[in-house]
C-alpha atoms as a PDB file:
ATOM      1  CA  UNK A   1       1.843   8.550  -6.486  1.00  0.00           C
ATOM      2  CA  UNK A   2       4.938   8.897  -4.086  1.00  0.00           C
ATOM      3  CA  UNK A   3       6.876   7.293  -6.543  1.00  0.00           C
ATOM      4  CA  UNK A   4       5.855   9.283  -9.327  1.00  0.00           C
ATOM      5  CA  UNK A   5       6.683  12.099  -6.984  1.00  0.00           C
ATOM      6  CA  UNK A   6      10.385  10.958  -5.937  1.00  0.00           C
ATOM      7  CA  UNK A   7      11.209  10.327  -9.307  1.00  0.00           C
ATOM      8  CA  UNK A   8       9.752  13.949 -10.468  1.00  0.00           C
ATOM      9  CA  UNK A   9      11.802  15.359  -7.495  1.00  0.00           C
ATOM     10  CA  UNK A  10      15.005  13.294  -9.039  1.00  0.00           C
ATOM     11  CA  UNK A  11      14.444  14.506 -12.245  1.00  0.00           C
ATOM     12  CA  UNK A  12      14.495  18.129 -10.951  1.00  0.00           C
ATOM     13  CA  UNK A  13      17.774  17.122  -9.344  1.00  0.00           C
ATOM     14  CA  UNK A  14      19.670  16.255 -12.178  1.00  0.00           C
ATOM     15  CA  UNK A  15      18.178  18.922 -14.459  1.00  0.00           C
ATOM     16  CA  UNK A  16      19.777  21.061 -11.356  1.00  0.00           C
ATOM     17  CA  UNK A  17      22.902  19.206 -11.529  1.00  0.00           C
ATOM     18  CA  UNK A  18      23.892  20.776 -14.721  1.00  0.00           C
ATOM     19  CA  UNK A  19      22.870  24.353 -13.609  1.00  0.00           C
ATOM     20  CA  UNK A  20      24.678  23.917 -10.528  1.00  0.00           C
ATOM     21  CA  UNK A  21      28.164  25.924 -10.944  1.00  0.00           C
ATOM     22  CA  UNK A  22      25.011  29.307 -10.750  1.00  0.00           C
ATOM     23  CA  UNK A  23      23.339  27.672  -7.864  1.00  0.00           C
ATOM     24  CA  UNK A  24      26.559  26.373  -5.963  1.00  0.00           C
ATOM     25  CA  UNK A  25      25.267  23.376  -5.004  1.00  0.00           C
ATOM     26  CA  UNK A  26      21.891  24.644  -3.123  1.00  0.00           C
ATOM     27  CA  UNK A  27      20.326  21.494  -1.615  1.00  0.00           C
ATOM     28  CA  UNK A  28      16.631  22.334  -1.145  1.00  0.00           C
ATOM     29  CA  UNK A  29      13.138  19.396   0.022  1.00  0.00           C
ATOM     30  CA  UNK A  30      10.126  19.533   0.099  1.00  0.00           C
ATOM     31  CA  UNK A  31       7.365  17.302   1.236  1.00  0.00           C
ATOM     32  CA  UNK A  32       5.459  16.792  -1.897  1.00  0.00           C
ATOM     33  CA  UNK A  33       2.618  15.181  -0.214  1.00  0.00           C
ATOM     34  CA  UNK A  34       1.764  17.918   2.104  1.00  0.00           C
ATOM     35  CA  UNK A  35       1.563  20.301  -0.276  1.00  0.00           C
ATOM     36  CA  UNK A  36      -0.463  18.475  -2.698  1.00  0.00           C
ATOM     37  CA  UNK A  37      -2.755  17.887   0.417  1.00  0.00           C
ATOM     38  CA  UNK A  38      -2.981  21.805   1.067  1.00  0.00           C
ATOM     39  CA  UNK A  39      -3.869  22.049  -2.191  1.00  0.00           C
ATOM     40  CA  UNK A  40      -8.081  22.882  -3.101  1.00  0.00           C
ATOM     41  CA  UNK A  41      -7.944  20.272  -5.454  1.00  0.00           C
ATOM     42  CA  UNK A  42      -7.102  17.239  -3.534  1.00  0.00           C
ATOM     43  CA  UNK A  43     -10.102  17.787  -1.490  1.00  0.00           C
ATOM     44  CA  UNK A  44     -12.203  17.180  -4.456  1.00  0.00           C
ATOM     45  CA  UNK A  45     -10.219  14.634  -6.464  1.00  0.00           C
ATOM     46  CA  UNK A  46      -9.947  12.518  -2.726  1.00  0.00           C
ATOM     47  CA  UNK A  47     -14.403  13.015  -2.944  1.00  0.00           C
ATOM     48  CA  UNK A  48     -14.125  11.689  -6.447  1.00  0.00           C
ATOM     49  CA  UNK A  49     -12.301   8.914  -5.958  1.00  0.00           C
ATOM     50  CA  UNK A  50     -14.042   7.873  -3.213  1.00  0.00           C
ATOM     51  CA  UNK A  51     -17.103   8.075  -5.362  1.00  0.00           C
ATOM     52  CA  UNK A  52     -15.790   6.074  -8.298  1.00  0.00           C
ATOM     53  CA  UNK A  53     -14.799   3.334  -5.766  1.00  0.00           C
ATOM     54  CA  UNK A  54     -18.267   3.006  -3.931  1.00  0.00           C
ATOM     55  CA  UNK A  55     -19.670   2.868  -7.902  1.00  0.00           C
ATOM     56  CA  UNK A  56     -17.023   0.161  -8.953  1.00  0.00           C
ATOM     57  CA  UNK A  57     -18.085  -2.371  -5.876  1.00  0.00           C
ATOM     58  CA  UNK A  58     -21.551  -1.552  -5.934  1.00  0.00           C
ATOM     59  CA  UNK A  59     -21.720  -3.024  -9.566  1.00  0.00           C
ATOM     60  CA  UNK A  60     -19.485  -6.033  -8.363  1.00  0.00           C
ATOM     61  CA  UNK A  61     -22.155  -6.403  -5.378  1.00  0.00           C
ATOM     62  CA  UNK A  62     -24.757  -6.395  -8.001  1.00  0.00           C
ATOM     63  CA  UNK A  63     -22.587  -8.589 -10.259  1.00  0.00           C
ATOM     64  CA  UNK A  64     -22.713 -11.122  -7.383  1.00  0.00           C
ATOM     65  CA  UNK A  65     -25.993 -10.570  -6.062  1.00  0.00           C
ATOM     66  CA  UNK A  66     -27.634 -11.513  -9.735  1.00  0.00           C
ATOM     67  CA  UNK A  67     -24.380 -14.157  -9.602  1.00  0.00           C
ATOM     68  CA  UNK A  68     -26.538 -15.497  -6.390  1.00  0.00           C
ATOM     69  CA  UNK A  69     -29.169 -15.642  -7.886  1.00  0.00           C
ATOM     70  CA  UNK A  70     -29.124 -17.344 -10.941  1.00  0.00           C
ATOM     71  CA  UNK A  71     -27.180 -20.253  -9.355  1.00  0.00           C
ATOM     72  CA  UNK A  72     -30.425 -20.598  -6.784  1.00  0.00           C
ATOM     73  CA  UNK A  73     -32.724 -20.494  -9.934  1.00  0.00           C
ATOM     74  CA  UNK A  74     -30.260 -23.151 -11.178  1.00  0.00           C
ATOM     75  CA  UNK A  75     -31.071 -25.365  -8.331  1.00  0.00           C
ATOM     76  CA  UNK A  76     -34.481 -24.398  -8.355  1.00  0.00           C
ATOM     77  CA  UNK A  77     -35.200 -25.625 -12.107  1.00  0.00           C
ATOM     78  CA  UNK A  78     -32.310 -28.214 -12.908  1.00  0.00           C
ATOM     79  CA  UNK A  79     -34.893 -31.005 -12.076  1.00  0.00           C
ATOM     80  CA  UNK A  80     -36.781 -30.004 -15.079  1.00  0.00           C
ATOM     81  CA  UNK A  81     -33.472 -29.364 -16.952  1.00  0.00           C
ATOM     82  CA  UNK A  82     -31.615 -31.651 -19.029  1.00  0.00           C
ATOM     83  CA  UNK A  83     -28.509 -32.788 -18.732  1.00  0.00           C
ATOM     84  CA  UNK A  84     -27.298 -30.651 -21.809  1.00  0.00           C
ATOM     85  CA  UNK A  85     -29.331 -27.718 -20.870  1.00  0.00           C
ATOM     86  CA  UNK A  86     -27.836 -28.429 -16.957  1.00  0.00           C
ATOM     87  CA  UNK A  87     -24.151 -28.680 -18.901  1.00  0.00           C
ATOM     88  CA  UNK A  88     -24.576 -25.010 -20.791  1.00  0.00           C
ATOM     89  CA  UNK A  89     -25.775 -23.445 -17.826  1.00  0.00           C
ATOM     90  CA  UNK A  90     -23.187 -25.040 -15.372  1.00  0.00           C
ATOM     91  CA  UNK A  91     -20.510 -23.209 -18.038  1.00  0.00           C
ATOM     92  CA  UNK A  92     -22.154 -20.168 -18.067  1.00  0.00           C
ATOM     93  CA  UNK A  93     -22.197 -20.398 -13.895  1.00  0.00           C
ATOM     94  CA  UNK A  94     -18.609 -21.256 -13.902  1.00  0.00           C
ATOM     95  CA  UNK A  95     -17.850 -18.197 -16.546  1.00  0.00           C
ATOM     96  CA  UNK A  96     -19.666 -15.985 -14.336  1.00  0.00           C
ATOM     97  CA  UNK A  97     -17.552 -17.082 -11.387  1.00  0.00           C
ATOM     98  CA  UNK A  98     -14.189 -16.496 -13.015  1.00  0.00           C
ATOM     99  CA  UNK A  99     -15.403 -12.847 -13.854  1.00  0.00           C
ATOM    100  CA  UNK A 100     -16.568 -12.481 -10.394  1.00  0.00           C
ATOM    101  CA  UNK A 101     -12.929 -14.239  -9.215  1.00  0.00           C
ATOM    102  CA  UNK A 102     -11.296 -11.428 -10.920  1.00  0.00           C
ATOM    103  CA  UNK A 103     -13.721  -8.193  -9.976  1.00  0.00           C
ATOM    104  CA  UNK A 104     -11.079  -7.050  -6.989  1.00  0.00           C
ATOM    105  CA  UNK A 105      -8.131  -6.779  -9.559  1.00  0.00           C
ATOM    106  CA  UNK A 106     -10.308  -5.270 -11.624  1.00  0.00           C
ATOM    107  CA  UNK A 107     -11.116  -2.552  -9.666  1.00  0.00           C
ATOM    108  CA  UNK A 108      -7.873  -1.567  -8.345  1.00  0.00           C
ATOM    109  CA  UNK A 109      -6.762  -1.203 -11.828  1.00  0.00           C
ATOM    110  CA  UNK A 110     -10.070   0.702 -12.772  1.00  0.00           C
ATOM    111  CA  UNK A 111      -9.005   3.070  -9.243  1.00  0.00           C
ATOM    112  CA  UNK A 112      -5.234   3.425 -10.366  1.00  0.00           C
ATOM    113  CA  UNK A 113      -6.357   4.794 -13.483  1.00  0.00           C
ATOM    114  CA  UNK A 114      -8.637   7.256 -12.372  1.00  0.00           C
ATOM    115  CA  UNK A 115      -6.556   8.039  -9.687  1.00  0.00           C
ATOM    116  CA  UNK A 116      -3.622   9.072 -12.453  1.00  0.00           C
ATOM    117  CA  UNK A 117      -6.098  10.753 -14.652  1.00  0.00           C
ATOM    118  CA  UNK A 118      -7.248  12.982 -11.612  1.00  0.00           C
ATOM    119  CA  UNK A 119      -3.960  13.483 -10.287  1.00  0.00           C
ATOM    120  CA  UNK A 120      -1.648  14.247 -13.459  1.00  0.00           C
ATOM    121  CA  UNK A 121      -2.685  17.519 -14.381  1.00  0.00           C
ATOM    122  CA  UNK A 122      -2.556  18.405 -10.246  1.00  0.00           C
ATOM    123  CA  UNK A 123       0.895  16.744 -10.000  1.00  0.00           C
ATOM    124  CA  UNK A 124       2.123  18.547 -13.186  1.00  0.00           C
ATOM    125  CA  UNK A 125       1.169  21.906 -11.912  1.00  0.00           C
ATOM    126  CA  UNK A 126       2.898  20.909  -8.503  1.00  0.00           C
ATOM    127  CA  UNK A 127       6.108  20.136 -10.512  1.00  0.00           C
ATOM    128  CA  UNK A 128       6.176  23.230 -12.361  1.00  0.00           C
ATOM    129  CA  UNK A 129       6.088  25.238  -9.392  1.00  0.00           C
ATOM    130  CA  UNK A 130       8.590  22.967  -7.592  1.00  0.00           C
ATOM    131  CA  UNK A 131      10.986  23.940 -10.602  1.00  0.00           C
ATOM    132  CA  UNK A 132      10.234  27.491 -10.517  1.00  0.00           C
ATOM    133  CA  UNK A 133      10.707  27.766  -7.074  1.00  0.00           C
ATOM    134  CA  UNK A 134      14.416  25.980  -7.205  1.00  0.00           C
ATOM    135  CA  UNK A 135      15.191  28.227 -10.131  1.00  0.00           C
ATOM    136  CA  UNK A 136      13.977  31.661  -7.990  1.00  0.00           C
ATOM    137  CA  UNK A 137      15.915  30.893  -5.197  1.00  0.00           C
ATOM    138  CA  UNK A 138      18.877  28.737  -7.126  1.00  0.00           C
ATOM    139  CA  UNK A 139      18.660  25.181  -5.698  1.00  0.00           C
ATOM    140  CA  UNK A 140      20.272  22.976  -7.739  1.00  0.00           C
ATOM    141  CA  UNK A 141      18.739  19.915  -5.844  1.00  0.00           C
ATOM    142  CA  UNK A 142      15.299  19.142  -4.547  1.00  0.00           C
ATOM    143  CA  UNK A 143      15.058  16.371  -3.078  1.00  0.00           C
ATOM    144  CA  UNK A 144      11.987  14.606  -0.907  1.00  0.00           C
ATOM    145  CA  UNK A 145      12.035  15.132   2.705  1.00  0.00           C
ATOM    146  CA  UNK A 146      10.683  11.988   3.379  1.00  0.00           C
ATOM    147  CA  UNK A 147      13.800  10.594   2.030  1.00  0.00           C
ATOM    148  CA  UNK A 148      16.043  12.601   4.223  1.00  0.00           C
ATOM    149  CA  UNK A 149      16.992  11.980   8.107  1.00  0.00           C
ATOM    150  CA  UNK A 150      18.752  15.291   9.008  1.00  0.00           C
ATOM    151  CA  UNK A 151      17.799  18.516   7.633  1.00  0.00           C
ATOM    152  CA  UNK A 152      18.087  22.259   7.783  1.00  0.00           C
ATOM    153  CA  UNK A 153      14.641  24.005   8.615  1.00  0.00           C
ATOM    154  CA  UNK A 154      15.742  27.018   6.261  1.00  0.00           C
ATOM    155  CA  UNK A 155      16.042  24.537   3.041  1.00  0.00           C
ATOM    156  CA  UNK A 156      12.176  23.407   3.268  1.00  0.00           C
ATOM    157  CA  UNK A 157      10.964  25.073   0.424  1.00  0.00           C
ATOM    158  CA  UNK A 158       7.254  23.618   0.588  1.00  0.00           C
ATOM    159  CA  UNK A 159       6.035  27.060   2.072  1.00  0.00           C
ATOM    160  CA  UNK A 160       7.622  28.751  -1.668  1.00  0.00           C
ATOM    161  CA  UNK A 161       5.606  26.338  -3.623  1.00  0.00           C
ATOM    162  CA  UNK A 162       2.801  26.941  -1.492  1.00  0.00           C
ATOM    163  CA  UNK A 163       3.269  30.408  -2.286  1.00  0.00           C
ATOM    164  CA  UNK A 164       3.409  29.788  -5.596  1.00  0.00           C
ATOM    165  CA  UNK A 165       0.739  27.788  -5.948  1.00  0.00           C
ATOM    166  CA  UNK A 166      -1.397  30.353  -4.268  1.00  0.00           C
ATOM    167  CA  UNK A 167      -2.224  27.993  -1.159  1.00  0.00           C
ATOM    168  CA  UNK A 168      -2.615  28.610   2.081  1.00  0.00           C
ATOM    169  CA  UNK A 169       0.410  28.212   4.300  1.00  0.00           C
ATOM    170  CA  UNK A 170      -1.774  26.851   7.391  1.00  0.00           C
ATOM    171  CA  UNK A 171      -0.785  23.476   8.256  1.00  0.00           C
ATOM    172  CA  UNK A 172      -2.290  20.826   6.422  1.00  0.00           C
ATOM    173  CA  UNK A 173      -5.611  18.930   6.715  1.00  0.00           C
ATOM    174  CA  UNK A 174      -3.787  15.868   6.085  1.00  0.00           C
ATOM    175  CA  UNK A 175      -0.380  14.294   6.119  1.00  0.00           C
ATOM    176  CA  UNK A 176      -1.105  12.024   3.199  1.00  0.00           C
ATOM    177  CA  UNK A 177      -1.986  12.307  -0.176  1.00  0.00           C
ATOM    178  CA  UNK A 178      -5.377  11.353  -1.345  1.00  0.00           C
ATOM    179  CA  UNK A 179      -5.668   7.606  -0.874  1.00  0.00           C
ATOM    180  CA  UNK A 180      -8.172   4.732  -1.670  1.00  0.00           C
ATOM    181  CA  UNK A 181      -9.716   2.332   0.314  1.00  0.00           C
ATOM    182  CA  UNK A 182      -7.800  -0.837  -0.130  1.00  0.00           C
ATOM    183  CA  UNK A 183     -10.409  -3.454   1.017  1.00  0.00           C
ATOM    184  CA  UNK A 184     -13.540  -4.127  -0.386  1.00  0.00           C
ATOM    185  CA  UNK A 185     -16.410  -7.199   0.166  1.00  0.00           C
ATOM    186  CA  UNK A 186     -16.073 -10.239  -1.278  1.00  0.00           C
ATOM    187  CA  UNK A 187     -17.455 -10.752  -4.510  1.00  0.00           C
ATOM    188  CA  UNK A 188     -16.501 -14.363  -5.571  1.00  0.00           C
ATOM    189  CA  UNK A 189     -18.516 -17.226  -4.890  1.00  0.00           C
ATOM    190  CA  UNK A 190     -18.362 -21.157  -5.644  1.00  0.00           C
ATOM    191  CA  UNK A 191     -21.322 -22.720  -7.739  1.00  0.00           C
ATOM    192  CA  UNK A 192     -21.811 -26.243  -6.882  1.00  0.00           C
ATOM    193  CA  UNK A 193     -21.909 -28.732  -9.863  1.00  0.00           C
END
């Protein structure tokens, strides 16, 4: 999401570049971050997410717990079993384990995408703002402030877009964007042959 946000905020720069002999070179930042945080929305998309997460490994824990199982019953009845019967179920084991091997990928792909879906329209809104802001007030450069080392209090135009935006210009509950949980149980196991 930062990068999306960095390269939004560079793409407002160079739209500004061209428009800057009206804004004389007005250098203006924001932190996108913290305002998206302020915003009413990222409460509830940050809830959702965390949601959609708990879902997606509590069907990989159940993916491994029936996993778990059916390699027991596998012990259990391969006495009985023969050894062509023992062969097809062994593959279907080892299939299962390969699914299981890839369940974390899985998921963070499944979480990216949700994440974007949740976030676009809030980031797009953010955006528009951010330009209307720099056109208001005649910045022809926005740029992120956590890219910058050194700068003028009076060029921070997050309060404007907060404005804009209709959010309250409290400080924020946050200093990050929404974010996922990273780490998740293990949901791979080995089946003996």
């Amino acid at each position: 999401m930062k990068k999306f946000i960095t390269l939004v905020l560079i793409a407002i720069s160079i739209t500004g570049f061209t428009n800057s002999t009206k804004a004389q070179g007005k250098i203006g930042y924001i932190s996108a971050d913290e305002v998206m945080v302020s915003m009413p929305e990222a409460a509830k998309i940050d809830t959702q997410l965390n949601q959609f997460q708990q879902a997606l490994y509590q069907a990989a824990q159940d993916r491994k717990t029936a996993f778990d199982e059916a390699v027991a019953k596998f012990y259990t009845d391969s006495a009985k079993m023969t050894a062509s019967v023992k062969e097809v179920k062994r593959g279907e084991l080892q299939q299962q384990v390969t699914q299981l091997g890839g369940a974390e990928q899985q998921i963070q792909q499944q979480m990216q995408q949700k994440q974007q879906e949740l976030l676009g329209p809030v980031q797009k809104r953010l955006l528009n703002a951010i330009n209307e802001v720099a056109k208001e007030n005649g910045y022809a450069y926005i740029l992120t402030r956590e890219a910058l080392l050194v700068m003028p209090p009076g060029d921070d135009i997050g309060n404007l877009v907060k404005r804009k935006l209709g959010v309250s210009i409290t400080a924020p509950r946050n200093t990050t964007a929404p974010k996922t949980n990273t780490t998740a149980p293990k949901t791979t196991s080995g089946a003996k042959k």
